[in-house]
Protein backbone atom coordinates (compact mmCIF):
# COMPACT_ATOMS: atom_id res chain seq x y z
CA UNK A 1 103.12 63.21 117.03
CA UNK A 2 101.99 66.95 116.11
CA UNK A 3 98.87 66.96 118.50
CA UNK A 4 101.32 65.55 121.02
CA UNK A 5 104.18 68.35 120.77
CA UNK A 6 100.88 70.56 120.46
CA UNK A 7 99.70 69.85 123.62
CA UNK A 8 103.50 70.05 125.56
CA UNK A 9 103.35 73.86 123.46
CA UNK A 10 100.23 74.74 125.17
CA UNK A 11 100.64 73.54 128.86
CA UNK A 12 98.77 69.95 128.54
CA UNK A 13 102.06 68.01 129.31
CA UNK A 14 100.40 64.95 130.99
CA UNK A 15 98.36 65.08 127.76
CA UNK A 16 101.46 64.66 125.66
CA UNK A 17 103.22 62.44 127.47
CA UNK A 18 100.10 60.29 127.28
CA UNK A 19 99.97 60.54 123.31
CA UNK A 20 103.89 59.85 122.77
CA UNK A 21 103.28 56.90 125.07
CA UNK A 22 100.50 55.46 122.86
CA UNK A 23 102.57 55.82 119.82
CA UNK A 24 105.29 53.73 121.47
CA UNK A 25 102.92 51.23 122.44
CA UNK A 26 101.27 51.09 119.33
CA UNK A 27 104.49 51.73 116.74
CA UNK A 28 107.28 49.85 119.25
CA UNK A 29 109.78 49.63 116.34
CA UNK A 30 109.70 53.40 115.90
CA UNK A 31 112.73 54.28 118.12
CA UNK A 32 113.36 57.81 117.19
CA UNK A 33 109.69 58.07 119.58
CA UNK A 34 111.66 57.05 122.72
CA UNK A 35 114.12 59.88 122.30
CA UNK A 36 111.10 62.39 122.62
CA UNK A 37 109.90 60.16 125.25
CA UNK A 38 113.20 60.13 127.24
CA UNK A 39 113.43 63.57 126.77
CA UNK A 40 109.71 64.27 128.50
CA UNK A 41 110.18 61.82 131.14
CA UNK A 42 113.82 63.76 132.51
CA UNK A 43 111.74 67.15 131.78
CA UNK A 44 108.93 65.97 134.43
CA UNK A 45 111.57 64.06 136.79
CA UNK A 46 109.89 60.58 135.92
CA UNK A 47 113.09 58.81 136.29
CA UNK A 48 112.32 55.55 136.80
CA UNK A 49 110.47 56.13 133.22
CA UNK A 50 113.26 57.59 131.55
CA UNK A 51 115.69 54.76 132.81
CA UNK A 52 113.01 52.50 130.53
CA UNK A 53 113.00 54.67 127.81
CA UNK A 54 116.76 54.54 127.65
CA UNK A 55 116.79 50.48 128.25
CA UNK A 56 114.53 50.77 124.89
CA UNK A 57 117.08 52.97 122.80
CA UNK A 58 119.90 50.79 124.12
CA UNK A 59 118.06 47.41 122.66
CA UNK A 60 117.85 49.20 119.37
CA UNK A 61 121.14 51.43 118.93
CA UNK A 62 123.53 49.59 121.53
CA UNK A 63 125.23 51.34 124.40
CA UNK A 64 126.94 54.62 124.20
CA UNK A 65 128.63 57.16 125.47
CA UNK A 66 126.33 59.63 125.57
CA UNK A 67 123.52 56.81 126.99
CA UNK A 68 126.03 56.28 129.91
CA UNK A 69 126.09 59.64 130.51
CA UNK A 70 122.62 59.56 130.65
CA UNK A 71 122.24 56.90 132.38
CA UNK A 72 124.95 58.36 134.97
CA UNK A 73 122.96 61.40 135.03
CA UNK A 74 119.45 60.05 135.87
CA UNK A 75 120.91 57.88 138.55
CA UNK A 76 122.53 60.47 140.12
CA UNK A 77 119.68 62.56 139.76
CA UNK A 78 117.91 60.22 141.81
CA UNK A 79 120.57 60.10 144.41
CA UNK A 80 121.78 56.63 143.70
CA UNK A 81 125.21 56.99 143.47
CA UNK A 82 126.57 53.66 143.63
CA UNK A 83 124.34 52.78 140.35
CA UNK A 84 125.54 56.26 138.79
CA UNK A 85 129.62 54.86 139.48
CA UNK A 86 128.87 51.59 138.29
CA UNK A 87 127.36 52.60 135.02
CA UNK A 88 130.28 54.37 134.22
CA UNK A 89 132.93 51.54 135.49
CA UNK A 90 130.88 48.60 133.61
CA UNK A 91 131.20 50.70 130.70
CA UNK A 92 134.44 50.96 131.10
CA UNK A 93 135.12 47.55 131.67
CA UNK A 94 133.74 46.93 128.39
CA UNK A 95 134.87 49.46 126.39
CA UNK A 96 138.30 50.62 127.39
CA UNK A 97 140.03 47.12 127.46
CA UNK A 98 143.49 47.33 126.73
């Protein structure tokens, strides 16, 4: 995890990505890695890669506010804004039930 923030201090951000990935794949039950991970993918505009990361943080800690904000966020990013809406009205749905 050092050599890998190492790398992302020095310019070699593929390089880092690629070492943060191989601790995921290798340590899957370390979730604080996909926090890093989610962080580098919306960083580099790999969005489709973040939305994964987040899945994985949502299997472990359960949804959130702050992951549908995320969520929200990433979708809009990518200028899908009837995923963005629904994110936040399934959430909703769920959540604010009277």
């Amino acid at each position: 995890k050092s050599l890998a923030r190492v790398n992302f201090a020095t310019g070699k951000a593929d390089e880092g990505t690629q070492m943060y990935e191989g601790i995921v794949r290798d340590f899957p039950d370390r979730s604080g890695i996909y926090y890093e991970l989610l962080d580098i993918y919306l960083r580099s505009r790999s969005y489709e890669k973040a939305l994964s990361a987040l899945d994985e943080i949502e299997k472990d800690k359960g949804t959130s506010e702050e992951a549908v904000r995320t969520r929200f966020d990433i979708y809009s990013a990518m200028g899908k804004q009837e995923e963005a809406i629904g994110t936040l009205e399934e959430f909703f749905e769920e959540n604010m039930k009277l």
